[in-house]
Protein backbone atom coordinates (compact mmCIF):
# COMPACT_ATOMS: atom_id res chain seq x y z
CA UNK A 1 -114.63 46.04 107.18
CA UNK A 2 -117.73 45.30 105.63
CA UNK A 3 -118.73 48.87 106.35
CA UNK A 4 -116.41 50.46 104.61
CA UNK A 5 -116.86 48.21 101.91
CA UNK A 6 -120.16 49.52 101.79
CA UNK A 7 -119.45 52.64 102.04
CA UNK A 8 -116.93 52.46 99.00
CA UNK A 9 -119.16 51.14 96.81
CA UNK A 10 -121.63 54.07 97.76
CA UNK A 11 -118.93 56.50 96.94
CA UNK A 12 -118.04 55.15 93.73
CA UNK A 13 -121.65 55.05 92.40
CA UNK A 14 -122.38 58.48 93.58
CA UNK A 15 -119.27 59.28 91.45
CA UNK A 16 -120.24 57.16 88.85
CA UNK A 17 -123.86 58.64 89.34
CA UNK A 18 -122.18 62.35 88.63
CA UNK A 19 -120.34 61.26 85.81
CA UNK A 20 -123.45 60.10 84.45
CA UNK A 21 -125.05 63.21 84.88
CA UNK A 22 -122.34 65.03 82.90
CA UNK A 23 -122.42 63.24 80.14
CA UNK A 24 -125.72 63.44 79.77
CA UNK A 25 -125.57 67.35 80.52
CA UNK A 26 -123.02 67.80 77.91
CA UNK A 27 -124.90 65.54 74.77
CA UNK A 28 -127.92 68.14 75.54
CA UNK A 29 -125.72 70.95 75.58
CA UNK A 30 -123.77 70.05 72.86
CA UNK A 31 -126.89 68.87 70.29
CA UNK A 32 -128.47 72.58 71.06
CA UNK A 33 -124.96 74.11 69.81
CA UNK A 34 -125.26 72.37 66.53
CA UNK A 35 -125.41 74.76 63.42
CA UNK A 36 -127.73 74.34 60.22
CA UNK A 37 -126.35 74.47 56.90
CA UNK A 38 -128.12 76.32 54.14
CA UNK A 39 -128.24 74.12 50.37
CA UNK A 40 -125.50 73.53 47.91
CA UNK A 41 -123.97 76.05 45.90
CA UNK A 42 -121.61 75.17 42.78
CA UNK A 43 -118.95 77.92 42.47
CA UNK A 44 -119.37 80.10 38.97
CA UNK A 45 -116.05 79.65 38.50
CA UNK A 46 -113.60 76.86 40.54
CA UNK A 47 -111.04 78.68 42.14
CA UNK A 48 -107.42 76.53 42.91
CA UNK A 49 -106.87 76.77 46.92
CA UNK A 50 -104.11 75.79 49.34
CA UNK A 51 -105.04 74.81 53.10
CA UNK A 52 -102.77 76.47 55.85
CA UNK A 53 -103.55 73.79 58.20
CA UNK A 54 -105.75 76.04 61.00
CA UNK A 55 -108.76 73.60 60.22
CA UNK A 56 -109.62 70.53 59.87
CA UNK A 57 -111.89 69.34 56.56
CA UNK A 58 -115.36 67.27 56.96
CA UNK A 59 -117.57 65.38 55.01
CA UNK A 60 -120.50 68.52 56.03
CA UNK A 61 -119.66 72.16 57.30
CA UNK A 62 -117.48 71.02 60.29
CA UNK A 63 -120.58 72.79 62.98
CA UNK A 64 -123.30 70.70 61.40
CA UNK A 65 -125.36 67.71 62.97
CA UNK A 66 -123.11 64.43 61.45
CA UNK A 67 -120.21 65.85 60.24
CA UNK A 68 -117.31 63.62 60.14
CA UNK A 69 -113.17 64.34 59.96
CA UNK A 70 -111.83 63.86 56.83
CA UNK A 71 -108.53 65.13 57.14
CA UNK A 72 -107.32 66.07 60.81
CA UNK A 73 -105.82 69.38 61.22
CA UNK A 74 -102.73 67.83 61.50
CA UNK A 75 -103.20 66.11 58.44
CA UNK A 76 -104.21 69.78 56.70
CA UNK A 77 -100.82 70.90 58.14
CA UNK A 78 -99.01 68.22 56.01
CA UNK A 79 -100.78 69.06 52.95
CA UNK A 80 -100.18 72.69 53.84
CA UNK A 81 -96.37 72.11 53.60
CA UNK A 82 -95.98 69.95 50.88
CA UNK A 83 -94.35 70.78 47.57
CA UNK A 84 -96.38 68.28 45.36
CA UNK A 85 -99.40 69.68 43.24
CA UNK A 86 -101.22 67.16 44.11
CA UNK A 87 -101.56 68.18 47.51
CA UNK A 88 -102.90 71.42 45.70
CA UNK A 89 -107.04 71.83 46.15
CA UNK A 90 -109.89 72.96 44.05
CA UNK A 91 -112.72 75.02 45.30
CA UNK A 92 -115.92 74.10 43.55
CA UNK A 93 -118.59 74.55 45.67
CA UNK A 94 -119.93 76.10 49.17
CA UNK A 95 -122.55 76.38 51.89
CA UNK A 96 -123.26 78.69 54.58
CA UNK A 97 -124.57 78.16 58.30
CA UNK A 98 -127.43 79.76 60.24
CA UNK A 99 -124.42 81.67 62.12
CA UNK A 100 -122.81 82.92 58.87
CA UNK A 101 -119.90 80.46 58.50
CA UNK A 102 -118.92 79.65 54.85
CA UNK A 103 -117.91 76.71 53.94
CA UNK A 104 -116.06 75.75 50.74
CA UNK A 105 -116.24 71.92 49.50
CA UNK A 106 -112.59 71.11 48.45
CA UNK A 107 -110.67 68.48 46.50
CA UNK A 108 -107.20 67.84 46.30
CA UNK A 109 -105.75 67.60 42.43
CA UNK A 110 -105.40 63.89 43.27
CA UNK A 111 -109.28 63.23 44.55
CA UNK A 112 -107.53 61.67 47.73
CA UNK A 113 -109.37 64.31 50.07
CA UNK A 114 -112.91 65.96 49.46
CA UNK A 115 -114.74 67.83 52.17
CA UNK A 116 -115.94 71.21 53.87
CA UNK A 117 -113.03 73.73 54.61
CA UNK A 118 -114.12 76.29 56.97
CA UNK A 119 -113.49 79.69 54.44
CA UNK A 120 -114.64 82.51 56.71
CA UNK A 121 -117.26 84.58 56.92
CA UNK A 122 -118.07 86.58 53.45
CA UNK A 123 -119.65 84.20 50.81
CA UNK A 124 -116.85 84.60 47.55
CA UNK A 125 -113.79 85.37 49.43
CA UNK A 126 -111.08 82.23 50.94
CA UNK A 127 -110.63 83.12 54.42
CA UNK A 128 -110.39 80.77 57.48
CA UNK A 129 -108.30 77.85 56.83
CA UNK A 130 -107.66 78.25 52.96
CA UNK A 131 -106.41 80.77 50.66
CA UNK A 132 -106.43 81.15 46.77
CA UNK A 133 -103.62 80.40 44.66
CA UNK A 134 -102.25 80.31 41.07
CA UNK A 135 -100.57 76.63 40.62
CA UNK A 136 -98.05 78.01 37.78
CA UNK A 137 -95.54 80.78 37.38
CA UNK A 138 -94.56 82.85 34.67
CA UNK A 139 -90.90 81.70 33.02
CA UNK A 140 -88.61 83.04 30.99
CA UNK A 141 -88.92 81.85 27.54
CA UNK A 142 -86.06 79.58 26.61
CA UNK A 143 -83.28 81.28 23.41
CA UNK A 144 -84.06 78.27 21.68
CA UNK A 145 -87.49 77.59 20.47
CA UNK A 146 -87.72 75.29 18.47
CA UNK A 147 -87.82 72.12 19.64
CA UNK A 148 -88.30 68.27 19.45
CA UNK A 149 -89.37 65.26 21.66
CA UNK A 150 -86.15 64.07 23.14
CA UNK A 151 -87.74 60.66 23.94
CA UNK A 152 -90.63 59.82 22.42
CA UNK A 153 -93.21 57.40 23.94
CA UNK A 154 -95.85 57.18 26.84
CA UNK A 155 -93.91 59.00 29.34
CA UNK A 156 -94.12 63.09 29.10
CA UNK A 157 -96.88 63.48 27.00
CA UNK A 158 -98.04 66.77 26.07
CA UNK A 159 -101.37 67.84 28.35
CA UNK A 160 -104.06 70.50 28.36
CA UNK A 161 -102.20 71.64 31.46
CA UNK A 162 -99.49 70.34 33.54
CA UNK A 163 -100.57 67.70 36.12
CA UNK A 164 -102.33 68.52 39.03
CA UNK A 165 -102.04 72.09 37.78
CA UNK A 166 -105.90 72.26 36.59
CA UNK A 167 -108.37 69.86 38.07
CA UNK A 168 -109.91 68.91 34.37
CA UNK A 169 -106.00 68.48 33.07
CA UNK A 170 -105.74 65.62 30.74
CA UNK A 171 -103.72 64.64 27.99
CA UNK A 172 -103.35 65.05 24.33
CA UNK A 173 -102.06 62.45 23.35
CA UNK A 174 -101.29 59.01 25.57
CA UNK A 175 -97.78 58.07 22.97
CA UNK A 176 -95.64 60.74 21.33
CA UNK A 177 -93.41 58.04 18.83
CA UNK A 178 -95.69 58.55 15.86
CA UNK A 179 -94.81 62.10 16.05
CA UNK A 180 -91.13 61.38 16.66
CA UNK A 181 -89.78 64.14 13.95
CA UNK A 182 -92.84 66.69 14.25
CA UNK A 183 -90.76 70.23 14.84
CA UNK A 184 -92.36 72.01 17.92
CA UNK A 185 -92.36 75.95 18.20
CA UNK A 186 -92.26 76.70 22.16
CA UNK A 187 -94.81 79.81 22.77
CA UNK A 188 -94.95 80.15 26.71
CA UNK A 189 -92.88 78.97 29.77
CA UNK A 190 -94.17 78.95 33.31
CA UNK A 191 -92.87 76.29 36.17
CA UNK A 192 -94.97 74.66 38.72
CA UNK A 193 -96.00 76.89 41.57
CA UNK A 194 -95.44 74.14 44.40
CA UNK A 195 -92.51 72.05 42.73
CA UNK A 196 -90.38 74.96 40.42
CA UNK A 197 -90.45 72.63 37.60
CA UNK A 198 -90.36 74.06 34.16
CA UNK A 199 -93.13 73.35 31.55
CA UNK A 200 -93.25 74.53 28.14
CA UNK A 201 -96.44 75.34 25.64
CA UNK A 202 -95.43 73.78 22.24
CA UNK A 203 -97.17 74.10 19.11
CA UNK A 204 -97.09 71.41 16.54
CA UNK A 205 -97.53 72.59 13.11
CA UNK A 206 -97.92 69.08 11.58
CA UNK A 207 -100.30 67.73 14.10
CA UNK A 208 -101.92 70.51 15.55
CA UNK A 209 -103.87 68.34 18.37
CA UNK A 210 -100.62 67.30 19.63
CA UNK A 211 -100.06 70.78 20.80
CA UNK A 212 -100.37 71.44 24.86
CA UNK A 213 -98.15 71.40 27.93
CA UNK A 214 -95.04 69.34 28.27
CA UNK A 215 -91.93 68.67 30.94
CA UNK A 216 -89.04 70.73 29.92
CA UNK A 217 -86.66 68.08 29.94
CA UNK A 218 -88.88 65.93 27.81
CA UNK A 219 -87.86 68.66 24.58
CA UNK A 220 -84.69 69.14 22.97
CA UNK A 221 -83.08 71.63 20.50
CA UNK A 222 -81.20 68.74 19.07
CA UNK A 223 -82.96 67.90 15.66
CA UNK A 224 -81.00 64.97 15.12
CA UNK A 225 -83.59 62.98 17.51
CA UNK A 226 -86.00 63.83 14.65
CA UNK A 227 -84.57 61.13 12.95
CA UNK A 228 -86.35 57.49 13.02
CA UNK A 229 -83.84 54.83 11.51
CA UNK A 230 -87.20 52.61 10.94
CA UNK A 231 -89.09 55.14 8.60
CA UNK A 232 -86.58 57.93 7.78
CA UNK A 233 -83.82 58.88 5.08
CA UNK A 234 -80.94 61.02 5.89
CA UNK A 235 -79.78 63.78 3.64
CA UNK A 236 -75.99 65.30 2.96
CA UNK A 237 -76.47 68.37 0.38
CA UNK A 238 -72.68 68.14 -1.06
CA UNK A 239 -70.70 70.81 -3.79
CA UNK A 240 -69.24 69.41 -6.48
CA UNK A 241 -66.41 70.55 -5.12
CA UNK A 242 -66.81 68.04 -1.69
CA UNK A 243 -67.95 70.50 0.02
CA UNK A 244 -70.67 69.73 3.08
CA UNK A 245 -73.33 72.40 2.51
CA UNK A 246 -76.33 71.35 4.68
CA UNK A 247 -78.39 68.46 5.75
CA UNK A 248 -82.24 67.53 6.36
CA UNK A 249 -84.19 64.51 6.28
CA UNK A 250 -86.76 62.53 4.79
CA UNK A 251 -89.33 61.36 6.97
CA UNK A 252 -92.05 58.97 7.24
CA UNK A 253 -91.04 56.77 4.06
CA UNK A 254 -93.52 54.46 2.44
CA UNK A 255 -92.03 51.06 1.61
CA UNK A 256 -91.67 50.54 -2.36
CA UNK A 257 -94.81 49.32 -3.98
CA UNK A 258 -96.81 49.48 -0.49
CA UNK A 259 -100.49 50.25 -1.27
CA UNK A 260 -99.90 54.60 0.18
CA UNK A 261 -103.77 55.02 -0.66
CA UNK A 262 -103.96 55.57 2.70
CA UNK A 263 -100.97 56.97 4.66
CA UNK A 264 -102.33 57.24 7.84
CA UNK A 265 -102.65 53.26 8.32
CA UNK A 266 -99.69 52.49 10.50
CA UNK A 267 -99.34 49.65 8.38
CA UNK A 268 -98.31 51.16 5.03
CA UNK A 269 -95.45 53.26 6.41
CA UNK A 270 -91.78 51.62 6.45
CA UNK A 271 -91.35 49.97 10.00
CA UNK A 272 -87.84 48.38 9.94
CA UNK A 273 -84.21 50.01 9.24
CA UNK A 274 -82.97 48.91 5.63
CA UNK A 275 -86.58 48.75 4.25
CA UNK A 276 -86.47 49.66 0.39
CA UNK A 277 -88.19 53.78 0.50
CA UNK A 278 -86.75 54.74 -2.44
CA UNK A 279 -89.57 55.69 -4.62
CA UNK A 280 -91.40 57.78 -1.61
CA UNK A 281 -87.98 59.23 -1.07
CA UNK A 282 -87.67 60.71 -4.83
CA UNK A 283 -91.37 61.72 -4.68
CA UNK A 284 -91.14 63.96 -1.40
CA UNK A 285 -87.52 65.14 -2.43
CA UNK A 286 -88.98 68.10 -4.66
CA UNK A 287 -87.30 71.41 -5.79
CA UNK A 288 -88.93 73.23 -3.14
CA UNK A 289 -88.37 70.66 -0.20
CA UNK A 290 -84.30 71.26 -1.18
CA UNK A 291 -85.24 75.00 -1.40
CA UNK A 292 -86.38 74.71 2.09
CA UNK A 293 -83.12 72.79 3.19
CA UNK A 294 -81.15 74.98 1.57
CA UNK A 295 -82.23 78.46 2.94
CA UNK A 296 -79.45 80.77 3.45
CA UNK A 297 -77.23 79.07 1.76
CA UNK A 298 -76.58 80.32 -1.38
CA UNK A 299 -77.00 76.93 -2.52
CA UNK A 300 -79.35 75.22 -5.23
CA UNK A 301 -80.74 71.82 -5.93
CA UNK A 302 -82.01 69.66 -8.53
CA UNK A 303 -84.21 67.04 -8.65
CA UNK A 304 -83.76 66.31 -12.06
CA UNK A 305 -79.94 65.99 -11.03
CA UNK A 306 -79.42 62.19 -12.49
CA UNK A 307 -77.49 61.80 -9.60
CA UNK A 308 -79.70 63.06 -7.48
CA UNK A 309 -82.17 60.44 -9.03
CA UNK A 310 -80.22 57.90 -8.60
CA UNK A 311 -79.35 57.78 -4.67
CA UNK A 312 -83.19 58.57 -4.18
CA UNK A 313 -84.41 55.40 -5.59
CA UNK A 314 -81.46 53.58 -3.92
CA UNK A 315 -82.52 54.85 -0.68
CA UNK A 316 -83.30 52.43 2.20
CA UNK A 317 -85.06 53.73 5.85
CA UNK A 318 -81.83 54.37 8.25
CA UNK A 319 -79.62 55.35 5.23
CA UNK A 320 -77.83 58.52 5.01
CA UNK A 321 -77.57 59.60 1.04
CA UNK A 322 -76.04 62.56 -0.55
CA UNK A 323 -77.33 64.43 -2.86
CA UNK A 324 -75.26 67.34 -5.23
CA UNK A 325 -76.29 71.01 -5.13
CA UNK A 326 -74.41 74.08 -6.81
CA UNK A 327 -74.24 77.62 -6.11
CA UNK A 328 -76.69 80.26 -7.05
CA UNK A 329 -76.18 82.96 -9.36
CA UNK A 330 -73.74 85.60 -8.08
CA UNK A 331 -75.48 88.99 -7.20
CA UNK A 332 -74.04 92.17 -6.30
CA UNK A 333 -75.81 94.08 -3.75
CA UNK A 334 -75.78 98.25 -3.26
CA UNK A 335 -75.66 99.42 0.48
CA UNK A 336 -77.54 102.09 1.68
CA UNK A 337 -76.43 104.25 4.66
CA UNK A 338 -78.39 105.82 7.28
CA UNK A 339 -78.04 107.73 10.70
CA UNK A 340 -80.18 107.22 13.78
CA UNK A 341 -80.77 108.98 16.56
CA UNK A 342 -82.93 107.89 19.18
CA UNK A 343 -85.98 106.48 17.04
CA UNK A 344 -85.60 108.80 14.06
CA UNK A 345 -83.68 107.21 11.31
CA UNK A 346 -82.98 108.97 8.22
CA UNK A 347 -81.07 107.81 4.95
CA UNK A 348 -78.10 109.65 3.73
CA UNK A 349 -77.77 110.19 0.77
CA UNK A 350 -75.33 111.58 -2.45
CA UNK A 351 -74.93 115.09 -2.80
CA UNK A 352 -76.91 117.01 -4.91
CA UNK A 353 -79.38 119.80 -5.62
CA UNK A 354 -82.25 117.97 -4.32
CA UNK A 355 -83.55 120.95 -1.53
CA UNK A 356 -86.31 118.09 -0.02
CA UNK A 357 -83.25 116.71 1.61
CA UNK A 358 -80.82 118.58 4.54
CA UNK A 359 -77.43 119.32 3.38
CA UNK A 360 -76.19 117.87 6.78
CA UNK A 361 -77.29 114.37 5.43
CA UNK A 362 -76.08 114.49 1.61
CA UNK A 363 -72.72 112.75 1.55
CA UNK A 364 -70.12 112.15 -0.68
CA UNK A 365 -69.57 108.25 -0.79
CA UNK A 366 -66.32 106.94 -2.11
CA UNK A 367 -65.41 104.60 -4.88
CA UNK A 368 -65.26 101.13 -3.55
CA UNK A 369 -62.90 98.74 -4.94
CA UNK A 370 -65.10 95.61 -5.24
CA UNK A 371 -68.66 95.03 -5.20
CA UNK A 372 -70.39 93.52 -2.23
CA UNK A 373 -71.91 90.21 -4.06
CA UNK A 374 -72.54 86.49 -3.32
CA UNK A 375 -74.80 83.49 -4.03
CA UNK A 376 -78.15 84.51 -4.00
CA UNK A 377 -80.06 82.90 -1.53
CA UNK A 378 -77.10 83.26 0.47
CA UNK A 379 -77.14 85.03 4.06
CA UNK A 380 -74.51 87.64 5.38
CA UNK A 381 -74.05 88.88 8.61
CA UNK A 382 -73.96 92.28 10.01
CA UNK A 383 -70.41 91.59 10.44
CA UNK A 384 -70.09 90.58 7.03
CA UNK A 385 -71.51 94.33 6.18
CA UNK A 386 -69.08 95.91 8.34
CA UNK A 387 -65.87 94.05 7.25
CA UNK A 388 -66.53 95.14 3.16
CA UNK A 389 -67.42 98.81 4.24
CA UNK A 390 -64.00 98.84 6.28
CA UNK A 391 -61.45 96.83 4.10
CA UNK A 392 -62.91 99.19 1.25
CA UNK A 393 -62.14 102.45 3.16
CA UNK A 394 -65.71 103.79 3.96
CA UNK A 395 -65.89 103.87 7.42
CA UNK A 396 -66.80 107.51 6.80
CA UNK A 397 -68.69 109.96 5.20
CA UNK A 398 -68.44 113.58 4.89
CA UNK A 399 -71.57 116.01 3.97
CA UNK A 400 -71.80 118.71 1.75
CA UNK A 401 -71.09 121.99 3.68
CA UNK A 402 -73.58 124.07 5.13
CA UNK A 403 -74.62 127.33 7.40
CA UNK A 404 -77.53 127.38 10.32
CA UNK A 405 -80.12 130.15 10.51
CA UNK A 406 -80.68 132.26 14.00
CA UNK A 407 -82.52 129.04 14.79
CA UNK A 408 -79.94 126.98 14.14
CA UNK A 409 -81.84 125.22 11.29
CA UNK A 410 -79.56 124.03 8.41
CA UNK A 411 -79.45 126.03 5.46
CA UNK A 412 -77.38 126.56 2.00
CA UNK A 413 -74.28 128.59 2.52
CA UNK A 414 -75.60 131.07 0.39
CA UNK A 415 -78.90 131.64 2.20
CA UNK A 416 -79.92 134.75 3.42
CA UNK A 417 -80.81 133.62 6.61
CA UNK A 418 -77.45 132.05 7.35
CA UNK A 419 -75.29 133.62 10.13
CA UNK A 420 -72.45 135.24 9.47
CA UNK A 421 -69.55 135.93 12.10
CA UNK A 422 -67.86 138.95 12.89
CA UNK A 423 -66.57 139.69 9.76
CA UNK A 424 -69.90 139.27 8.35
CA UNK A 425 -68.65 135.71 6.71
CA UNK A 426 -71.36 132.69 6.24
CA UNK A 427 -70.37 129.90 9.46
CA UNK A 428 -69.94 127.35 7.67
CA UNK A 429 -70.29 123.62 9.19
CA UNK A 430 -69.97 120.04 7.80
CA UNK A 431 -71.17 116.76 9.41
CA UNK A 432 -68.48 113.42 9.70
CA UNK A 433 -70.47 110.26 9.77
CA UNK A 434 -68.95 107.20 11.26
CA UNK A 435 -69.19 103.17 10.89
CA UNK A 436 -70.55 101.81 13.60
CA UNK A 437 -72.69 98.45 12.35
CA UNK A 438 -74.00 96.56 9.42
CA UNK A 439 -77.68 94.64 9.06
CA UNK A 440 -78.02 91.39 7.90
CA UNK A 441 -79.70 90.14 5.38
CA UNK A 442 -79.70 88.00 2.30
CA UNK A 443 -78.58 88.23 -1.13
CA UNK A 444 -81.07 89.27 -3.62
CA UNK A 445 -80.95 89.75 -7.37
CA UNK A 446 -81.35 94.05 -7.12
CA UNK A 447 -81.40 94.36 -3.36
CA UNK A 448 -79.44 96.35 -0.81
CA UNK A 449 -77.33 95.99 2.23
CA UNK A 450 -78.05 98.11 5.30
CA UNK A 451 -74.99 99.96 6.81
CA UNK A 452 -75.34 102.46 10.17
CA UNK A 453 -73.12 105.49 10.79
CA UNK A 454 -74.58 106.60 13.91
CA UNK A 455 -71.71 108.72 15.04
CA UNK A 456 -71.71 111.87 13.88
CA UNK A 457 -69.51 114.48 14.45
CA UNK A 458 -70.18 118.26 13.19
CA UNK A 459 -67.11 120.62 12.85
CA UNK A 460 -67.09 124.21 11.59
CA UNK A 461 -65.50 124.49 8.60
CA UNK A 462 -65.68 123.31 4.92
CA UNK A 463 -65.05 119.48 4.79
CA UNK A 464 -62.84 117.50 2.84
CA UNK A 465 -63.59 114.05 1.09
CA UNK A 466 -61.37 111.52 0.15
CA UNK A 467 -62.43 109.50 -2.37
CA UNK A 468 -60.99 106.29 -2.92
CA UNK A 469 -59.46 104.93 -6.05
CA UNK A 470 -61.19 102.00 -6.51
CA UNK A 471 -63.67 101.51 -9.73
CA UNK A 472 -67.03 100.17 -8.13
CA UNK A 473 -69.80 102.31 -6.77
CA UNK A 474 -71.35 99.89 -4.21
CA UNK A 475 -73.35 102.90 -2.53
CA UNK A 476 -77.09 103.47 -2.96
């Protein structure tokens, strides 16, 4: 018994003796295997990275003497696959081993993990276990560009790029109330390369360092959010008649008899709904703010309107006051015609002698029965072209009649060169023009309205006009 005892305990020490061995065997082998890392090198330029979770990151190039995990490759594999940016990493620097091994130093947009990738095996290149990336895509630009914060405060700010987007992102501004009615002009859309969510670039005329990067849901095209009940006046523009014409607003009111020397102290601005603005509110409510207001509508206001006077000093913050305009002076416009084809566009115009211009574009234009006038300052549509041109009969126009040389250039009837038929008798051809859109515009004391007849249909033959029996020539 004791024997074998013995000659267990033999056995296990010899085994333990081996095992010894090995381990000491494979801590020499292993420190001879160890690579040597040449110094630091900051990348020119930081290049945006994603892991694809083949290697694990250290705190040294992962073959070097010391180097410790800092993310397992398992871990890499969950930062591979996720959809937040902040699991997105920045290149910024690199070394490179005795056996030609480069290795990037990384940081995720968050600063949670920063270590050695392995990147392959060509200094400037993102092999091995990352790969370069762009952390926002190209959008479509929204129909509606102008824009306004839909909730202003501390929450979607506007930034120098989205977050976690750009390692040195930060924001513009940390609180977006003071700029509460500031209009915003979008001027690029791109979403989120990891997430898909949509970011807009907005400008900000007013306060141009507001300008950056902002969550699309954090704009609207609604401009009634532009209105602050605490420091703004609302606006009706009215007819005499009753008539609703437009409407704006007065922002940013200074309480009556506040010392405005300075305007930007928070302190001098109206900060309560029903605070007395009234003298602020006649001040800013000039001739050319209502011109503003008023655009396209044919409309004009006064600011020497007693009135007008009158609910402007009466005005409180959170109000809504209305103020009278009247119409314009009444101009009549002329319309010009013209014909495109394909990027040429050429006028038509009245028949006459004038040889500078092609017989197949002088027309005849009828006699229109009213004249195409309105408010000036007032828009029309290209519908609004169209309708007059076709309630008044000129949907077309005929040309003056005229014969083709062998080259089938247009010439008088009476040229030489034109070509006769078989009977040695001038061909002679004449060119139908056809309605087919208006442009808009605006009414303007001596301007014109744009009309297209693009279809054009040429017929052999000497054309007939018929000209209408109205008593106004609206044509140009």
């Amino acid at each position: 018994m004791r024997s074998s005892f013995a000659k267990s305990i033999y056995v296990g020490a010899a085994v333990l003796g081996l095992a010894g061995l090995s381990a000491v065997t494979t801590t020499t082998a292993s420190a001879k295997s160890y690579a040597t890392a040449g110094s630091y090198t900051a990348l020119t330029k930081g290049q945006n990275v994603l892991v694809n979770g083949t290697n694990a990151i250290y705190s040294k190039p992962g073959t070097v003497k010391g180097a410790k995990v800092v993310a397992s490759k398992k871990t890499v594999a969950k930062l591979a696959a996720s959809k937040k940016s902040s699991d997105t990493f920045y290149a910024y620097g690199t070394k490179t081993t005795n056996r030609g091994s480069v290795y990037y130093k990384i940081v995720t947009m968050d600063k949670k993990y920063r270590g050695y990738i392995y990147g392959g095996k060509t200094a400037g290149t993102f092999a091995g276990g990352i790969k370069t990336t762009d952390t926002m895509t190209k959008a479509d630009m929204p129909k509606e560009t102008t824009v306004y914060f839909a909730n202003p405060g501390t929450a979607n700010v506007t930034w120098t790029a989205p977050k976690n987007t750009d390692i040195n992102a930060k924001k513009n501004v940390m609180n977006t109330t003071p700029f509460a009615g500031d209009k915003l002009t979008i001027t690029d859309a791109a979403t989120k390369t990891k997430e898909g969510s949509l970011y807009y670039y907005v400008k900000d005329a007013t306060h141009p360092s507001v300008s950056g990067w902002i969550y699309s849901g954090a704009v609207t095209a609604d401009s009634s959010v532009a209105y602050n009940q605490a420091t703004d006046v609302k606006v009706n523009f009215v007819s005499p008649e009753g008539t609703a014409v437009a409407s704006s607003t007065l922002p940013k009111l200074t309480e009556n008899n506040a010392d405005n020397t300075d305007i930007s102290n928070p302190a001098v601005a109206a900060n309560a709904k029903g605070t007395q603005v009234g003298f602020d509110a006649k001040a800013k409510a000039t001739d050319a703010w209502g011109k503003a207001a008023l655009t396209g509508t044919g409309y004009v206001y006064s600011s020497k309107t007693a009135s007008n006077q009158a609910a402007l000093l009466g005005a409180k913050t959170g109000d809504t006051i209305t103020l009278t305009v009247t119409k314009g002076t009444q101009v009549v416009q002329g319309v010009s015609a013209y014909y495109q084809k394909g990027t040429s566009v050429t006028q038509l115009v009245a028949k006459s002698d004038d040889s500078k211009v092609a017989l197949n574009y002088q027309v005849t234009f009828p006699t229109l029965g009213a004249a195409f006038a309105g408010s000036e300052g007032a828009t029309y549509t290209a519908a609004d072209v169209q309708n007059f041109l076709t309630t008044n009969k000129a949907t077309t126009l005929v040309s003056a009649d005229y014969a083709k040389n062998s080259d089938g250039t247009v010439v008088p009837t009476n040229s030489k060169d034109a070509v006769t038929d078989s009977d040695g008798k001038v061909v002679v051809y004449h060119t139908t023009y056809t309605l087919t859109s208006g442009v808009s515009g605006t009414y303007t004391n001596g301007g014109a309205a744009s009309a297209f007849y693009n279809t054009a249909t040429e017929t052999k033959g000497t054309g007939s006009t018929t000209v209408n029996s109205g008593s106004v020539s609206a044509f140009n």
